[in-house]
Protein backbone atom coordinates (compact mmCIF):
# COMPACT_ATOMS: atom_id res chain seq x y z
CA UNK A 1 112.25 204.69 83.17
CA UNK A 2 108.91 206.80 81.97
CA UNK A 3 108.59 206.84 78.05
CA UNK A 4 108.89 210.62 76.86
CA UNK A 5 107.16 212.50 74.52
CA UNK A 6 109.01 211.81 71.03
CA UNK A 7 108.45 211.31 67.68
CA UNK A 8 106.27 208.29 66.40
CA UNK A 9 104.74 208.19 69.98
CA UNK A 10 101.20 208.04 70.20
CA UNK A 11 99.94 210.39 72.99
CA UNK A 12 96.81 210.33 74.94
CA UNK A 13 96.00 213.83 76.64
CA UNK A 14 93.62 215.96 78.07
CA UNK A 15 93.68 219.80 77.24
CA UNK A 16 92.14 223.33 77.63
CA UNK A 17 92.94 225.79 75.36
CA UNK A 18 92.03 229.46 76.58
CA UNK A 19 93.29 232.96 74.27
CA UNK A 20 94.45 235.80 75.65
CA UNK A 21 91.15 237.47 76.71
CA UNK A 22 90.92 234.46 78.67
CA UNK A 23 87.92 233.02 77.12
CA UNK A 24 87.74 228.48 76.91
CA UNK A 25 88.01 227.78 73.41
CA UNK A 26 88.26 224.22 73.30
CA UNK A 27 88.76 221.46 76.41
CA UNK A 28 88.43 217.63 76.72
CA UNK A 29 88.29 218.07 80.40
CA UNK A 30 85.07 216.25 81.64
CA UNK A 31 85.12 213.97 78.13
CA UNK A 32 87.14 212.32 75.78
CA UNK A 33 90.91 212.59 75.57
CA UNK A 34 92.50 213.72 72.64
CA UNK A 35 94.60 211.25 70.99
CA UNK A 36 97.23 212.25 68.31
CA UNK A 37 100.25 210.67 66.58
CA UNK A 38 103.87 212.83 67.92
CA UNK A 39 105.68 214.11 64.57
CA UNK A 40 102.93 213.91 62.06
CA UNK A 41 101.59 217.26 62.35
CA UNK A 42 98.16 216.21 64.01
CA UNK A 43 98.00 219.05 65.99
CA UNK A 44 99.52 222.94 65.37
CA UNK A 45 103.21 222.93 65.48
CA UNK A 46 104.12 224.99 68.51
CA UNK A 47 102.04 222.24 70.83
CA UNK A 48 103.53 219.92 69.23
CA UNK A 49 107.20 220.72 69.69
CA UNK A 50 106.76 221.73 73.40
CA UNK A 51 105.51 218.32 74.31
CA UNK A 52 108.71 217.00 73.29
CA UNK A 53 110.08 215.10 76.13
CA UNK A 54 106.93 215.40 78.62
CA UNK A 55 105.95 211.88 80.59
CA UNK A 56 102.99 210.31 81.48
CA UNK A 57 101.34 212.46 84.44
CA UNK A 58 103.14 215.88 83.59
CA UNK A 59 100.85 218.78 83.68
CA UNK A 60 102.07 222.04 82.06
CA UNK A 61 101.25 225.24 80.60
CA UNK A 62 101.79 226.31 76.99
CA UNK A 63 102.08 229.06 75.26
CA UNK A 64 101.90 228.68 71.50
CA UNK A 65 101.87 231.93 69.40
CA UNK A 66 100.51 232.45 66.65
CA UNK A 67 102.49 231.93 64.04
CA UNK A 68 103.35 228.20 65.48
CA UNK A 69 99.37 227.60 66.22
CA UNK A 70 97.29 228.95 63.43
CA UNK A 71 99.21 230.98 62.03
CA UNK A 72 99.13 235.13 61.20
CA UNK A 73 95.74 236.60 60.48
CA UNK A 74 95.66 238.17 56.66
CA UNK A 75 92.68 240.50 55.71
CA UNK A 76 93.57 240.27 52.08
CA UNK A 77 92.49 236.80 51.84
CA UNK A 78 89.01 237.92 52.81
CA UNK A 79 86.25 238.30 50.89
CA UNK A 80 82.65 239.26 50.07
CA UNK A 81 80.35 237.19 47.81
CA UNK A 82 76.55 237.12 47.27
CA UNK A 83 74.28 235.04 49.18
CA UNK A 84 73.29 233.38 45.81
CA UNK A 85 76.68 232.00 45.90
CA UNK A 86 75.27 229.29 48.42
CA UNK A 87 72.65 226.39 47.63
CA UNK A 88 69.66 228.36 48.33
CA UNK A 89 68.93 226.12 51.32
CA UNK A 90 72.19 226.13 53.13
CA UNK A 91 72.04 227.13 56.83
CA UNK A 92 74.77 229.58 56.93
CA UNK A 93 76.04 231.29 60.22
CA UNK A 94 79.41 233.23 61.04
CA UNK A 95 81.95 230.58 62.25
CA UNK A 96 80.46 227.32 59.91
CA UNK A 97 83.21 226.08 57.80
CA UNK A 98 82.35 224.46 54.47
CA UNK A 99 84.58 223.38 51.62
CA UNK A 100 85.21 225.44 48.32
CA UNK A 101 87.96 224.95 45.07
CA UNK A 102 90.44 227.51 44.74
CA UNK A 103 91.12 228.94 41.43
CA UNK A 104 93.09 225.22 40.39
CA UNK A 105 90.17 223.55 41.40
CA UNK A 106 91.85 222.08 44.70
CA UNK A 107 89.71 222.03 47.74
CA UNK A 108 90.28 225.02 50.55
CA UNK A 109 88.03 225.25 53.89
CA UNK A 110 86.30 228.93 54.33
CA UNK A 111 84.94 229.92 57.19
CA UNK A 112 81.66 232.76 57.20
CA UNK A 113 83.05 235.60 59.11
CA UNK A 114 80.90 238.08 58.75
CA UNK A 115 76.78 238.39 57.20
CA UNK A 116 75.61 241.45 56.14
CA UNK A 117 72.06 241.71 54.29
CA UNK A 118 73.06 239.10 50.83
CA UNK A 119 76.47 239.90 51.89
CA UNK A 120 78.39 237.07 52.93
CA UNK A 121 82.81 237.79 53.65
CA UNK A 122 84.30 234.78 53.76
CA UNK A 123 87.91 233.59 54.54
CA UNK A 124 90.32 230.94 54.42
CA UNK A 125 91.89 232.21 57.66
CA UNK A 126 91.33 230.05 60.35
CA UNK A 127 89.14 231.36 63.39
CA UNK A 128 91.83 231.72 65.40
CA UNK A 129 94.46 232.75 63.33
CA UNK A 130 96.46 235.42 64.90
CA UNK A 131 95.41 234.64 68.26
CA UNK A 132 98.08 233.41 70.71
CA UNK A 133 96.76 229.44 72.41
CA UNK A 134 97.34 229.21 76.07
CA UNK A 135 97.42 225.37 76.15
CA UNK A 136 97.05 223.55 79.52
CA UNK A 137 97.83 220.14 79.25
CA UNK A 138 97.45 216.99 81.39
CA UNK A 139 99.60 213.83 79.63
CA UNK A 140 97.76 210.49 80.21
CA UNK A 141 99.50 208.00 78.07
CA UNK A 142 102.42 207.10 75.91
CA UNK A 143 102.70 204.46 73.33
CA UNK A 144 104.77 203.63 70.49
CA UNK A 145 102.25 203.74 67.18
CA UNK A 146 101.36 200.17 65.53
CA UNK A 147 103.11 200.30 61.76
CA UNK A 148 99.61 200.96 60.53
CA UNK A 149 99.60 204.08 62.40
CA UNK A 150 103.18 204.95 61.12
CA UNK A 151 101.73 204.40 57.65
CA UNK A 152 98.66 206.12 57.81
CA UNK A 153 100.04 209.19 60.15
CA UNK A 154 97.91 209.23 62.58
CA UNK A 155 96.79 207.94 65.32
CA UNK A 156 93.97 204.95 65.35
CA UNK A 157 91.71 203.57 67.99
CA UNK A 158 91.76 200.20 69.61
CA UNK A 159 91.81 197.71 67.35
CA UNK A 160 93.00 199.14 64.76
CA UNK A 161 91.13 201.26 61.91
CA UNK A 162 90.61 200.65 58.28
CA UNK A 163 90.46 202.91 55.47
């Protein structure tokens, strides 16, 4: 009997992820795999859930919207700030990610989404928030995770991995 998809599985796969105007967003055809950890939220939900049960070879096509992928896109969280607001020698670009604090001083990724003169709106939406993923998926291997793995909640490499 084939192992299955499930939970504390770790899953080697290859993947192509395409939105709705049909554009490639991201692929690991033609290079390394991606290699995740099954029930430990490595990846966006909705893939996550509908590779429940899948077996070593199984090729599929799936649809993740996106409140299960990215989730909803929310102008309000946008914003506009200076350029002076950046080190003065930052190479900034719409699309780079960098980390900020939030107003408790925890960390928060922003992403540049727009440059205007020394305007610069930035946003804690992801890039693809609000965007459906059109997943297609080739499974390569199964595994049950090493107790290290299990600990740490994700998935490591061979040999092992130390933090």
């Amino acid at each position: 009997m084939k192992a299955a998809i499930a939970d504390g599985h770790v899953v080697t796969l290859h993947y192509r992820l395409t939105l709705d105007d049909g554009s490639i967003a991201d692929e690991s055809f033609g290079g390394e795999p991606l290699v995740y950890m099954q029930g430990s939220h490595n990846i966006v939900p909705g893939l996550e859930r509908q590779l429940v049960g899948k077996e070593v070879g199984a090729k599929c096509d799936v649809k993740v919207p996106a409140a299960e992928g990215y989730g909803d896109y929310d102008p309000t969280l946008d914003q506009t700030v200076p350029r002076s607001a950046f080190p003065a020698d930052a190479q900034l670009a719409v699309g780079i990610a960098f980390q900020a604090q939030d107003q408790n001083g925890q960390p928060v990724t922003l992403w540049i989404r727009n440059m205007s003169g020394d305007e610069i709106t930035v946003s804690p939406n992801h890039p693809m928030a609000g965007q459906t993923l059109n997943f297609s998926i080739e499974v390569l291997e199964i595994r049950d995770a090493t107790a290290q793995e299990k600990q740490h909640g994700h998935a490591h490499g061979p040999g092992g991995h130390n933090h």
